[in-house]
C-alpha atoms as a PDB file:
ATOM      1  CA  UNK A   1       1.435  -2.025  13.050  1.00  0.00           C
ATOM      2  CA  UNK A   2      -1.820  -2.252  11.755  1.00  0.00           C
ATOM      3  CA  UNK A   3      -4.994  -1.721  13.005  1.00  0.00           C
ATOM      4  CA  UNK A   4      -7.949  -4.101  14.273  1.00  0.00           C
ATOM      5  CA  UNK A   5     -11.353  -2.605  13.563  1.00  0.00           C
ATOM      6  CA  UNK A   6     -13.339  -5.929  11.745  1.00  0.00           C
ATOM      7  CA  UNK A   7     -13.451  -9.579  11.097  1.00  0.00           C
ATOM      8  CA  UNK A   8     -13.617  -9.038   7.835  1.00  0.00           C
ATOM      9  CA  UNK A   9     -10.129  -6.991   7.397  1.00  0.00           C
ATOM     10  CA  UNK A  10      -8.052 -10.349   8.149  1.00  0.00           C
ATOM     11  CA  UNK A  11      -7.442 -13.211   5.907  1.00  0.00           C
ATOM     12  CA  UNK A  12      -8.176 -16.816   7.474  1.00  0.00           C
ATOM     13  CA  UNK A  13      -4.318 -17.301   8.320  1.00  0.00           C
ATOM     14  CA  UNK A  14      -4.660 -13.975   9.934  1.00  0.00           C
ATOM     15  CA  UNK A  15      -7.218 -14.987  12.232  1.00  0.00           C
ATOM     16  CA  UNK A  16      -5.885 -18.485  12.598  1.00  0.00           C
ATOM     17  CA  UNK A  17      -2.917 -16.590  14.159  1.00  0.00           C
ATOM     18  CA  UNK A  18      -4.175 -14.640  16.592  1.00  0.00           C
ATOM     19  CA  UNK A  19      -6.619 -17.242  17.581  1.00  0.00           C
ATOM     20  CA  UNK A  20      -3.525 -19.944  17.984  1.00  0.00           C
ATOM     21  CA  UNK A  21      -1.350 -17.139  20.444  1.00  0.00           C
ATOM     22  CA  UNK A  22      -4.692 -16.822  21.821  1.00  0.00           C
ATOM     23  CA  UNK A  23      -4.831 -20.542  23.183  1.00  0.00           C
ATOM     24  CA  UNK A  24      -0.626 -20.066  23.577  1.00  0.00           C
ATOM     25  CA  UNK A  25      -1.063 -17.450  25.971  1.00  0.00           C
ATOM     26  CA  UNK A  26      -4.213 -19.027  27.811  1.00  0.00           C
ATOM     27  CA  UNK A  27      -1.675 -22.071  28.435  1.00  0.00           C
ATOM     28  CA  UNK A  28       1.110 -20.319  29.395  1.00  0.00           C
ATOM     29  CA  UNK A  29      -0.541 -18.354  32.007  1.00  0.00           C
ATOM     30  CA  UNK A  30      -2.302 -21.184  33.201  1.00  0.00           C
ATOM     31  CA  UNK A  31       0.891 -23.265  33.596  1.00  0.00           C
ATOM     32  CA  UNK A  32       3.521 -20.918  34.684  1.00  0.00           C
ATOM     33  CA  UNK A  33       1.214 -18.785  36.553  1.00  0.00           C
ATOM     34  CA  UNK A  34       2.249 -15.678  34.208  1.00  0.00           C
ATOM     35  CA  UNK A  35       3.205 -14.538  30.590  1.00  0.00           C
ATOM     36  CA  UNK A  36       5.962 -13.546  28.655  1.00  0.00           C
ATOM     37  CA  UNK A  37       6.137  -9.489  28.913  1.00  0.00           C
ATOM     38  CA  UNK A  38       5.682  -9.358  25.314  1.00  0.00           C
ATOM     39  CA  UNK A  39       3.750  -5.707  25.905  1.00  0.00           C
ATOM     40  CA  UNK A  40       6.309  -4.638  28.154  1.00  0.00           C
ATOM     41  CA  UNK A  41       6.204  -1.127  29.221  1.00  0.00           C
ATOM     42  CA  UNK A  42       3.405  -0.853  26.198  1.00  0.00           C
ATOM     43  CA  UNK A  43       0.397   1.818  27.311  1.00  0.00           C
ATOM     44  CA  UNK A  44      -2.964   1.300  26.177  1.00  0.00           C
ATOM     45  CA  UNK A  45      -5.588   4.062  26.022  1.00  0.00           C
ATOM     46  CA  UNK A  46      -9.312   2.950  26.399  1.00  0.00           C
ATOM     47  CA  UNK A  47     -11.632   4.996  25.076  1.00  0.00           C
ATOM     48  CA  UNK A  48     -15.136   4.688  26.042  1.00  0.00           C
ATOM     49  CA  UNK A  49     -18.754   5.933  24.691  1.00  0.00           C
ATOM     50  CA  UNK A  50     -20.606   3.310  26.461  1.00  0.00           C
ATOM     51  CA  UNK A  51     -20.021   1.726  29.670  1.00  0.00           C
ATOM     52  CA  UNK A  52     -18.958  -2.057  29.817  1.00  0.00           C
ATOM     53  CA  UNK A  53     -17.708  -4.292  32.583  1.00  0.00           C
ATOM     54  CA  UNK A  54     -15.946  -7.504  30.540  1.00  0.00           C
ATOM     55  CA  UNK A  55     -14.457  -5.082  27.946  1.00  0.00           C
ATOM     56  CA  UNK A  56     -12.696  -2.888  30.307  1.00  0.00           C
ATOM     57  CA  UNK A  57     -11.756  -5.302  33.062  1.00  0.00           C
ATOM     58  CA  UNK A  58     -10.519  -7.959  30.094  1.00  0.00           C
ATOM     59  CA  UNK A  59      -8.384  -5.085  28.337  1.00  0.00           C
ATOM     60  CA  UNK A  60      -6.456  -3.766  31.913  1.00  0.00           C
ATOM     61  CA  UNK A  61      -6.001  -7.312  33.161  1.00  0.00           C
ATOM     62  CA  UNK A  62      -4.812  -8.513  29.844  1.00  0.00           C
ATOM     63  CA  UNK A  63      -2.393  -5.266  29.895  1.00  0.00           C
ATOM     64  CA  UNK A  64      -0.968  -6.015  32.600  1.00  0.00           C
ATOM     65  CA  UNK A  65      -0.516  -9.654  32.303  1.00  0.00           C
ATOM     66  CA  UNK A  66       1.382  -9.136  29.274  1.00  0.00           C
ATOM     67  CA  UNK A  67       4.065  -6.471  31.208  1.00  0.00           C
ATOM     68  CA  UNK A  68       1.988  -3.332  29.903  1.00  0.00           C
ATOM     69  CA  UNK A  69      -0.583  -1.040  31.574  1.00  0.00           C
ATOM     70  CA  UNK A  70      -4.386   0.670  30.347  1.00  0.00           C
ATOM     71  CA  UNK A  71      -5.745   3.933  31.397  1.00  0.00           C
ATOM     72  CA  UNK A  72      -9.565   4.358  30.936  1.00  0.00           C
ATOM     73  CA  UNK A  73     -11.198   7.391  29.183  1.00  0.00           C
ATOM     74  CA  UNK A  74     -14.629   8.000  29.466  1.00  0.00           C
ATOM     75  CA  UNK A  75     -17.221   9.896  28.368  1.00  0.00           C
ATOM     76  CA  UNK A  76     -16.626  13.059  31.145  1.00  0.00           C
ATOM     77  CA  UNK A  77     -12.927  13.044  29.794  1.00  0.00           C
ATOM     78  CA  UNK A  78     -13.675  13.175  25.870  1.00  0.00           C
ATOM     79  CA  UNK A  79     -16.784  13.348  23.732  1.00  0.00           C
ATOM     80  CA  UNK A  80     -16.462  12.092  20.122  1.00  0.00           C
ATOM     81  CA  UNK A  81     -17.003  14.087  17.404  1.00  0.00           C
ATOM     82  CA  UNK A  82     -18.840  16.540  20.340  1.00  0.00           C
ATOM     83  CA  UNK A  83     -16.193  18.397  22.682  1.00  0.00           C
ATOM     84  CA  UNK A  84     -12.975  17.853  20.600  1.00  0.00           C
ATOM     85  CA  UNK A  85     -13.359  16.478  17.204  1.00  0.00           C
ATOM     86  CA  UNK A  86     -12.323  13.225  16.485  1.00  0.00           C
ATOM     87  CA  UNK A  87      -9.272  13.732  14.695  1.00  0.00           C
ATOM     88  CA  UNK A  88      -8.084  15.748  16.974  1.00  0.00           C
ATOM     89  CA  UNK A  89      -8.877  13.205  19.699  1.00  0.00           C
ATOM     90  CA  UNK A  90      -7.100  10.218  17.848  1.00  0.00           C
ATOM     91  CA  UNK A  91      -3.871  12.826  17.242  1.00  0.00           C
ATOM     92  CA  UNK A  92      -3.261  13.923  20.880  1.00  0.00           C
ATOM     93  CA  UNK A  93      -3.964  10.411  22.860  1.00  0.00           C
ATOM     94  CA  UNK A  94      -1.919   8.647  20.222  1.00  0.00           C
ATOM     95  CA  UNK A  95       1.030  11.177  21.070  1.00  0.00           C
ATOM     96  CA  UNK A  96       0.552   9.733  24.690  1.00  0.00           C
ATOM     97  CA  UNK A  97       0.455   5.555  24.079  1.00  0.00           C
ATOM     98  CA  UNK A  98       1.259   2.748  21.922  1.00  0.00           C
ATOM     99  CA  UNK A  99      -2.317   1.681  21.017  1.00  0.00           C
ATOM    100  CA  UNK A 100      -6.337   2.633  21.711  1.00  0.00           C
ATOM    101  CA  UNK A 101      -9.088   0.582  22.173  1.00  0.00           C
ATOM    102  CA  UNK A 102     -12.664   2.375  21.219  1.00  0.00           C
ATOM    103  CA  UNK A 103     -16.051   1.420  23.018  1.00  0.00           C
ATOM    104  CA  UNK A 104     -18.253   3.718  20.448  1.00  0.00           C
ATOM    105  CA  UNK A 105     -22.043   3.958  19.250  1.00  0.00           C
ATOM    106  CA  UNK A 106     -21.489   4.833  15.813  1.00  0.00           C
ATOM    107  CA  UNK A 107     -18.696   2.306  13.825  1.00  0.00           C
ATOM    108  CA  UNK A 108     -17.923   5.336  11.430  1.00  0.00           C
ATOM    109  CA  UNK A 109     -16.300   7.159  14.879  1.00  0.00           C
ATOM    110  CA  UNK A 110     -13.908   4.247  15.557  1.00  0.00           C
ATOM    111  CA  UNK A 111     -13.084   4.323  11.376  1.00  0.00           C
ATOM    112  CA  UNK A 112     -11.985   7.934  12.070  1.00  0.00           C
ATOM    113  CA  UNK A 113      -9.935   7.448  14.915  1.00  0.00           C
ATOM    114  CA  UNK A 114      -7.981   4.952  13.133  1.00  0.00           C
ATOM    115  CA  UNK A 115      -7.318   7.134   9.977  1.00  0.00           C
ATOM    116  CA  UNK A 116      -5.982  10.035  12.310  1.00  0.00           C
ATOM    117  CA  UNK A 117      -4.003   7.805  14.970  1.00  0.00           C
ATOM    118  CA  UNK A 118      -0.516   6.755  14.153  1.00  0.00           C
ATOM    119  CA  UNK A 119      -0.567   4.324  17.077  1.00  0.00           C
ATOM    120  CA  UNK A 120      -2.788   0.443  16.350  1.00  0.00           C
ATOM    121  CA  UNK A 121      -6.778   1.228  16.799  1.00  0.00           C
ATOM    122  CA  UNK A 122      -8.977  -1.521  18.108  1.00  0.00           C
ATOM    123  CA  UNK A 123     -12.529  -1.740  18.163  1.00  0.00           C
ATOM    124  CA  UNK A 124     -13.659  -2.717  21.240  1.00  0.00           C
ATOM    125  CA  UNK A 125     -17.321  -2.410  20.086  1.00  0.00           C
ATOM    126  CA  UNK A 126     -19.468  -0.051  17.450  1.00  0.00           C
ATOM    127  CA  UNK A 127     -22.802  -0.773  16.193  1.00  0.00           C
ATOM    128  CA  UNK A 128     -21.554  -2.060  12.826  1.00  0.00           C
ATOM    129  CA  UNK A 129     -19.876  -5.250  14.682  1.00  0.00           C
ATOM    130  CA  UNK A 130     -17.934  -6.038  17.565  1.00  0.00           C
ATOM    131  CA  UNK A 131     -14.546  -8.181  16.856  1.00  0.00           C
ATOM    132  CA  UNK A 132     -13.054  -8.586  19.824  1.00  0.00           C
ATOM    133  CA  UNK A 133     -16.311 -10.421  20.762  1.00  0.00           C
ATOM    134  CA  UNK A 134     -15.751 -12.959  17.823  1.00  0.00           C
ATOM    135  CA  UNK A 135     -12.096 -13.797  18.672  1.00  0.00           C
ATOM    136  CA  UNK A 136     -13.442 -14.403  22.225  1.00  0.00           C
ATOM    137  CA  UNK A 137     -16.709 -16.732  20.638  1.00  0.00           C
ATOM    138  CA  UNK A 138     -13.918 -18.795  18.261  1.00  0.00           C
ATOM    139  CA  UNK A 139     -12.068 -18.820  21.575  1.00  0.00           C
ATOM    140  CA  UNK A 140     -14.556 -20.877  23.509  1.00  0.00           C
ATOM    141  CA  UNK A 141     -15.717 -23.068  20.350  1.00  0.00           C
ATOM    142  CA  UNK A 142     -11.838 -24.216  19.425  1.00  0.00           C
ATOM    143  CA  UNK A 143     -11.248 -25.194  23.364  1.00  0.00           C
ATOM    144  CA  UNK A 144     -15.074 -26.886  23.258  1.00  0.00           C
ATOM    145  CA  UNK A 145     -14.707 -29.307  19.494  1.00  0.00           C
ATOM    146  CA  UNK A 146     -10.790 -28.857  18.464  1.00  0.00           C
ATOM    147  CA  UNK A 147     -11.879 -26.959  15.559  1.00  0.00           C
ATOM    148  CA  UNK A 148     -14.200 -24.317  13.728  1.00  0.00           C
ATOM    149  CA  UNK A 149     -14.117 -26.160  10.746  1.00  0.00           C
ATOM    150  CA  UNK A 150     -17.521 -27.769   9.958  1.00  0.00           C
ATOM    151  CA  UNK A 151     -19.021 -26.978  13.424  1.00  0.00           C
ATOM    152  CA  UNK A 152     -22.687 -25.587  13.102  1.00  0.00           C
ATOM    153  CA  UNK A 153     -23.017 -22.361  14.548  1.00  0.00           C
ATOM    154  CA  UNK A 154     -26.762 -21.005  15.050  1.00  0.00           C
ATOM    155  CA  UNK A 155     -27.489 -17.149  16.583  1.00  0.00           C
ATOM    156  CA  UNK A 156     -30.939 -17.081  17.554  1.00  0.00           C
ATOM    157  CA  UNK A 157     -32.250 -13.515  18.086  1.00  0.00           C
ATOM    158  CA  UNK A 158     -31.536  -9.752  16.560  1.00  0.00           C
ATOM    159  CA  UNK A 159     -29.108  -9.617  13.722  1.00  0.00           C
ATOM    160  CA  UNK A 160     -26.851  -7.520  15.680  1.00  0.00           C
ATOM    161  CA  UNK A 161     -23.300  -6.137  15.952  1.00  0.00           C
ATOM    162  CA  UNK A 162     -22.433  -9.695  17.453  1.00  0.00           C
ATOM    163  CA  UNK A 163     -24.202 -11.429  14.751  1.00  0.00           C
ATOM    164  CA  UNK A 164     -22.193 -10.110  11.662  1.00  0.00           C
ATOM    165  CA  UNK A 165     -18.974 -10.818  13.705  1.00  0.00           C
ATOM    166  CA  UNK A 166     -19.666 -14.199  14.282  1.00  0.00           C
ATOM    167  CA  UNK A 167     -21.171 -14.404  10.881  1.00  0.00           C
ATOM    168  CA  UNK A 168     -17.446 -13.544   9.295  1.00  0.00           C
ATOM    169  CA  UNK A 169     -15.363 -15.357  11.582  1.00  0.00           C
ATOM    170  CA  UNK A 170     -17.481 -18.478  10.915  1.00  0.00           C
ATOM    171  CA  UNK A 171     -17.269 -18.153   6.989  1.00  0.00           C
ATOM    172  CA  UNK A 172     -13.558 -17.200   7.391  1.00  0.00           C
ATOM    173  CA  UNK A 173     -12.841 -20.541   9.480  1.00  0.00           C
ATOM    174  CA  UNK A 174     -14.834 -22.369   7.824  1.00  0.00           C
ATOM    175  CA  UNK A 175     -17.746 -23.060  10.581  1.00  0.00           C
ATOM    176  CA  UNK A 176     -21.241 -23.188   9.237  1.00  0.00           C
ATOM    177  CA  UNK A 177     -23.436 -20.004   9.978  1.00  0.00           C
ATOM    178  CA  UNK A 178     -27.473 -20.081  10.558  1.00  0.00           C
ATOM    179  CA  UNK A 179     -29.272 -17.242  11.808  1.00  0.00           C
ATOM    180  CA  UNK A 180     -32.876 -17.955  13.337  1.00  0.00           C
ATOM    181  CA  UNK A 181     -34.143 -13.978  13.895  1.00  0.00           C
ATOM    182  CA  UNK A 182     -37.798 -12.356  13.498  1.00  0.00           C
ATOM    183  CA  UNK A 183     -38.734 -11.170  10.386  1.00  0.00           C
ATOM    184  CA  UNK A 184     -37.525  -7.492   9.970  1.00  0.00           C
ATOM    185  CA  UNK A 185     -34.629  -7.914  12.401  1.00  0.00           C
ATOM    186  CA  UNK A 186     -32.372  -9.290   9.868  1.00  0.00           C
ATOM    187  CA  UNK A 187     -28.900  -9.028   9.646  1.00  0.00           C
ATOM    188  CA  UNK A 188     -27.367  -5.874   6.945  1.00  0.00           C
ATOM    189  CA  UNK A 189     -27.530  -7.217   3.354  1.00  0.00           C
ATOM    190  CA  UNK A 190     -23.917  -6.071   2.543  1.00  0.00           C
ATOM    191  CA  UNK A 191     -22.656  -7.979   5.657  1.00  0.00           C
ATOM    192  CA  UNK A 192     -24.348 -11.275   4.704  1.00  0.00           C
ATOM    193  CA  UNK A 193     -23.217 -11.163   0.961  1.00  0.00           C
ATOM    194  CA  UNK A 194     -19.470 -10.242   2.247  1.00  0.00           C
ATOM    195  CA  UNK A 195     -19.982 -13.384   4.712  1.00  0.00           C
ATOM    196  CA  UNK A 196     -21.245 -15.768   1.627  1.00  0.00           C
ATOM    197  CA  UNK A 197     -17.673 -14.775  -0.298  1.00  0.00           C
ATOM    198  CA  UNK A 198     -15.644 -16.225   2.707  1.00  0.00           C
ATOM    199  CA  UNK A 199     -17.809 -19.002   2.939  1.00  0.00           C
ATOM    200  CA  UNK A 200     -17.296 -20.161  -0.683  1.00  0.00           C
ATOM    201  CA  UNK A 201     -13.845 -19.398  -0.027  1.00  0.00           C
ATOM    202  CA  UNK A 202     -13.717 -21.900   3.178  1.00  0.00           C
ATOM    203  CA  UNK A 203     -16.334 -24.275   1.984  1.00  0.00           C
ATOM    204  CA  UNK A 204     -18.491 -23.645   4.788  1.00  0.00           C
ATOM    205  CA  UNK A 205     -22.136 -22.417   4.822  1.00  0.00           C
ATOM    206  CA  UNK A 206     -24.573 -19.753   5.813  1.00  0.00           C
ATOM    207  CA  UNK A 207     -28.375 -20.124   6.376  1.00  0.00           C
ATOM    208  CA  UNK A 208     -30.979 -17.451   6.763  1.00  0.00           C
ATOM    209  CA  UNK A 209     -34.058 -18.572   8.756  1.00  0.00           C
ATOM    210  CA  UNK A 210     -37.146 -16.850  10.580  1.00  0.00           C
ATOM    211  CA  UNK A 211     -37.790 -19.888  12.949  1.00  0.00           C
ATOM    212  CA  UNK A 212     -36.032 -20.267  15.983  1.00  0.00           C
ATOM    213  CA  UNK A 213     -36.361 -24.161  16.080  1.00  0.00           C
ATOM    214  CA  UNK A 214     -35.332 -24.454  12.777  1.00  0.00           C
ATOM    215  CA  UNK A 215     -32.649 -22.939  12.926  1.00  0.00           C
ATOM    216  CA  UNK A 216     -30.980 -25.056  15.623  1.00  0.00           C
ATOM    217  CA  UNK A 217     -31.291 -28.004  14.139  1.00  0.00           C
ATOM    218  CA  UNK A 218     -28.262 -29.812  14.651  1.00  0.00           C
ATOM    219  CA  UNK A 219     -26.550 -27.111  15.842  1.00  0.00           C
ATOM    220  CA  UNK A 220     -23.126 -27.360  18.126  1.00  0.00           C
ATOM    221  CA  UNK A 221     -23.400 -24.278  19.124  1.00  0.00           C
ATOM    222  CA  UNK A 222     -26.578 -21.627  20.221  1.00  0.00           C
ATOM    223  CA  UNK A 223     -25.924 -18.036  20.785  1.00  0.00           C
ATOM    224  CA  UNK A 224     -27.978 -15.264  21.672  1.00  0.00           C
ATOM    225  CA  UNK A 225     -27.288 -11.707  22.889  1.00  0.00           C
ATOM    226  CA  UNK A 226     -29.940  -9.010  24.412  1.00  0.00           C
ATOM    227  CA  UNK A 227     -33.284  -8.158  22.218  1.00  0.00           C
ATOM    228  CA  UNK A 228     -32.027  -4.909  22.835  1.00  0.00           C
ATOM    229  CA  UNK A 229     -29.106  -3.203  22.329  1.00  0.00           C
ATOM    230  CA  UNK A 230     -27.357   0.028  24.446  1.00  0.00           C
ATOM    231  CA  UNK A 231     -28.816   2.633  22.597  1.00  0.00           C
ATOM    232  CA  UNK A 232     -32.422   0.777  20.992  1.00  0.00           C
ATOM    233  CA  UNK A 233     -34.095   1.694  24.731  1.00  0.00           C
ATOM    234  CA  UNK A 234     -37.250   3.485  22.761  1.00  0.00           C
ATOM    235  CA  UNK A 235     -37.553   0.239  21.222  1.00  0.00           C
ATOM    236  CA  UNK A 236     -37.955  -2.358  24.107  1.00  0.00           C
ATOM    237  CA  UNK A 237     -41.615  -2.568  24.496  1.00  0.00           C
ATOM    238  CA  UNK A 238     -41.894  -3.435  20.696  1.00  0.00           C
ATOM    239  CA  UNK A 239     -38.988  -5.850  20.577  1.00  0.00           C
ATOM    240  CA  UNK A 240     -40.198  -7.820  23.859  1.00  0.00           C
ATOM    241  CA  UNK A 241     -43.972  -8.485  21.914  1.00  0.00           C
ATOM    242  CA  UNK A 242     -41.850  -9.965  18.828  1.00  0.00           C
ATOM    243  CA  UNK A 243     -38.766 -11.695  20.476  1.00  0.00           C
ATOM    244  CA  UNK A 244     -40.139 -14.713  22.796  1.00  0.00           C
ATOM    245  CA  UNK A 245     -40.075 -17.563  20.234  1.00  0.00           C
ATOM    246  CA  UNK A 246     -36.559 -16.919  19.935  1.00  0.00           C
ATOM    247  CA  UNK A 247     -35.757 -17.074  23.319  1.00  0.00           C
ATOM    248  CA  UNK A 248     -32.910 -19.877  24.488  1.00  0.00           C
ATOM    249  CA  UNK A 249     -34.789 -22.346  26.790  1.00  0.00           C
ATOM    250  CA  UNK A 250     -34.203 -25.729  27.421  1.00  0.00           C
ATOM    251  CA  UNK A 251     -37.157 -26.814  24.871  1.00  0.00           C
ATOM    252  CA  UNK A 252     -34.960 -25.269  22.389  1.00  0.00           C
ATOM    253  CA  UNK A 253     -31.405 -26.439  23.491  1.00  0.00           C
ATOM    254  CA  UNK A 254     -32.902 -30.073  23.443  1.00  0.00           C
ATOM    255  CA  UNK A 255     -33.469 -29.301  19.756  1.00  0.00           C
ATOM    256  CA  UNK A 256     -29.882 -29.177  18.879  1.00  0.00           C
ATOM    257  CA  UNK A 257     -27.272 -31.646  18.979  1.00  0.00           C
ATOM    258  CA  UNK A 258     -26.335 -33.465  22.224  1.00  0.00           C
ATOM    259  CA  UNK A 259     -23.329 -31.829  22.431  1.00  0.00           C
ATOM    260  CA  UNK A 260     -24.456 -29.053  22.436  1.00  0.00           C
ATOM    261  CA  UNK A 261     -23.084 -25.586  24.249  1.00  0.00           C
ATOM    262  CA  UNK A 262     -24.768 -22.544  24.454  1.00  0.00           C
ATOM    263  CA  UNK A 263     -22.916 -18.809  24.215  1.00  0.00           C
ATOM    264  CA  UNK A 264     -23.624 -15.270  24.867  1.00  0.00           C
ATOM    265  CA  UNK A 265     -21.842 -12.193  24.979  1.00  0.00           C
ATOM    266  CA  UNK A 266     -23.147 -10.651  28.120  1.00  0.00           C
ATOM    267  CA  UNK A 267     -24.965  -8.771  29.989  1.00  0.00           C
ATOM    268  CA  UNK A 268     -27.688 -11.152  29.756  1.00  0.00           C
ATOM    269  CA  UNK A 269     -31.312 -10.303  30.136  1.00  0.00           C
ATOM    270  CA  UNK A 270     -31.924 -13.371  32.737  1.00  0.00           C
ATOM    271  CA  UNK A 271     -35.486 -15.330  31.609  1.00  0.00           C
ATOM    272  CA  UNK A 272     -35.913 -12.678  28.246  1.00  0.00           C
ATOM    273  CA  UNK A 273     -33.194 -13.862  25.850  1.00  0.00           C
ATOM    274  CA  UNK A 274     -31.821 -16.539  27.622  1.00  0.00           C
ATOM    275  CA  UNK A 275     -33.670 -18.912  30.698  1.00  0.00           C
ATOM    276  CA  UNK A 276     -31.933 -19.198  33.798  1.00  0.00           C
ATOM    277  CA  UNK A 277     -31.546 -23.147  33.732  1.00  0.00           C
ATOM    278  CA  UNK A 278     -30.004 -22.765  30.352  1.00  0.00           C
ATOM    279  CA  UNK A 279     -27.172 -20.023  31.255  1.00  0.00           C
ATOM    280  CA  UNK A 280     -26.079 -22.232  34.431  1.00  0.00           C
ATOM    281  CA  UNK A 281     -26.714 -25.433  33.034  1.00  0.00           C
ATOM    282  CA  UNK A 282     -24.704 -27.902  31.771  1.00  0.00           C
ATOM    283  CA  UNK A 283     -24.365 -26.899  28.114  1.00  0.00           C
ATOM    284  CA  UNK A 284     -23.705 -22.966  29.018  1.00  0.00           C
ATOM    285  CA  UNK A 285     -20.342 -21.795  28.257  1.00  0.00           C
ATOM    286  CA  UNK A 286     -20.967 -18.101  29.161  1.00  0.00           C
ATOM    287  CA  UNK A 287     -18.213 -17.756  31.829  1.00  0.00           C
ATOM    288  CA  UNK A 288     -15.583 -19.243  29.998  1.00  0.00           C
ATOM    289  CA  UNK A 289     -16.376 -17.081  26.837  1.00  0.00           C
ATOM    290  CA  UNK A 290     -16.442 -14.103  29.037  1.00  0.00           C
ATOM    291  CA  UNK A 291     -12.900 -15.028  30.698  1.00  0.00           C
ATOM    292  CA  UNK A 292     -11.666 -15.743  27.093  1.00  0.00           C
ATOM    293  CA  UNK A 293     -12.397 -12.000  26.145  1.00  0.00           C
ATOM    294  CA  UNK A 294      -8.968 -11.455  27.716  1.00  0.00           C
ATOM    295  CA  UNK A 295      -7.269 -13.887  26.200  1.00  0.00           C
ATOM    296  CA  UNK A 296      -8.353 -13.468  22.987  1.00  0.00           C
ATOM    297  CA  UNK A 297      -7.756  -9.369  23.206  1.00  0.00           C
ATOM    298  CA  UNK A 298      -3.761  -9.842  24.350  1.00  0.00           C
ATOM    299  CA  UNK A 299      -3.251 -12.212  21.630  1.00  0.00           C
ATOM    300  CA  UNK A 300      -5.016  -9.255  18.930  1.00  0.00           C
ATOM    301  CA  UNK A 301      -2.779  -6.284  20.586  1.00  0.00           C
ATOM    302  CA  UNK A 302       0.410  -8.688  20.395  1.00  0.00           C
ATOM    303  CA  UNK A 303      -0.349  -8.654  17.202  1.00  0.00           C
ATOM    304  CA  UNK A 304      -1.090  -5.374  16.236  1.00  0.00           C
ATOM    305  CA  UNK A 305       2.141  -4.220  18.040  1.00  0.00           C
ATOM    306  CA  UNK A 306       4.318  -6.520  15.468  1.00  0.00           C
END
């Protein structure tokens, strides 16, 4: 059993793995109307700082699907690090289950729960990245081209949690990587040199720009997430004077390849981030990558339960 707190903890194969039950378990589903209780009788504990409707909906249903069940913590029931400390936490709820998922703030609370747990951790979101996300993203961009390898990838906006996710899972698949993000909102150093060492490794590419049109230049695929994150509130007025340029309209779609398709990892900021005709048009993808959330997670707790 092993624990899944970051892209960039997994060799390629690794990912390649997960991401290949992923599209296993999709079809399956699909075809026989169910899937193999390979979680049977498993119990997952969800453990939540922040609220979220995809990542707790996605977790249950894909717990169930798979013959197991989820029970959702939230903040009333435990505080982090606050009421109980965090070791103590991770050693009583892993006496009750077989795994815990973590919605947290800060990434180094999810790092602790994992060193105290003896049951599989998974990050189901901190502010350092947000894997589960990523699987989901390669998810939607395999079913779309076949393939990560040599697809251009372009995230437009705040060099985010989401950003450095898709960042690694790009370099470690071999998909090329461009940012286009406002000057000062720059993705961590650290996280872009670790993503440049899987990139030489895959042969792929990542690109560092400040222009929003540049940066989609022949691009397969735009993403964007929120200007502002849960948690940056005090920061919204500021943000909304600097982001525009980079928001995802159809003068900027038409900038990219024909083929275009458009992601983001919801809840989207309707007409800030992202126009309405763009997020229901014909090159949005933002249901499908929010179904494939579930998919995506039963494949990564299959695996961690191996």
């Amino acid at each position: 059993m092993q624990d899944f707190l970051a892209i960039a903890d997994f060799t390629p194969k690794e990912l390649q793995e997960m991401l290949d039950l992923a599209v296993e378990l999709k079809k399956e589903r699909a075809e026989k109307g169910a899937n193999r209780p390979l979680l049977k009788d498993k119990k997952l504990a969800m453990i939540f700082q922040k609220p979220s409707l995809r990542t707790r909906v996605s977790f249950e249903r894909g717990m169930e699907h798979m013959g197991g069940s989820a029970m959702y913590i939230g903040p009333a029931e435990v505080g982090l690090g606050k009421r109980e400390s965090i070791a103590d936490v991770a050693r009583v709820v892993a006496g009750y289950v077989d795994m815990v998922m973590a919605r947290v703030f800060e990434h180094d609370h999810v790092l602790k729960l994992a060193k105290w747990s003896n049951v599989p951790v998974v990050n189901g979101l901190s502010d350092y990245n947000h894997p589960c996300q990523a699987m989901a993203d390669a998810l939607t961009i395999y079913e779309e081209f076949g393939t990560l390898k040599d697809i251009n990838i372009t995230y437009v906006g705040d060099g985010n949690n989401v950003a450095v996710s898709l960042m690694h899972i790009c370099a470690k698949l071999g998909a090329n990587f461009t940012i286009g993000n406002p000057e000062g909102y720059d993705m961590p150093a650290s996280t872009v040199e670790e993503g440049q060492i899987y990139a030489k490794e895959s042969g792929s590419t990542i690109t560092l720009l400040n222009d929003a049109q540049d940066a989609v230049k022949n691009a397969d695929v735009i993403y964007t997430d929120t200007w502002t994150s849960m948690g940056q509130e005090e920061e919204t007025k500021k943000r909304e004077a600097v982001f525009p340029p980079f928001q995802v309209n159809d003068a900027l779609v038409s900038a990219a390849n024909d083929r275009v398709i458009v992601l983001h990892c919801l809840p989207a900021h309707r007409n800030h981030e992202i126009t309405d005709s763009v997020a229901d048009g014909p090159h949005s993808r933002l249901f499908p990558q929010a179904h494939n959330r579930m998919h995506a997670q039963k494949a990564v707790l299959v695996k961690m339960m191996e």
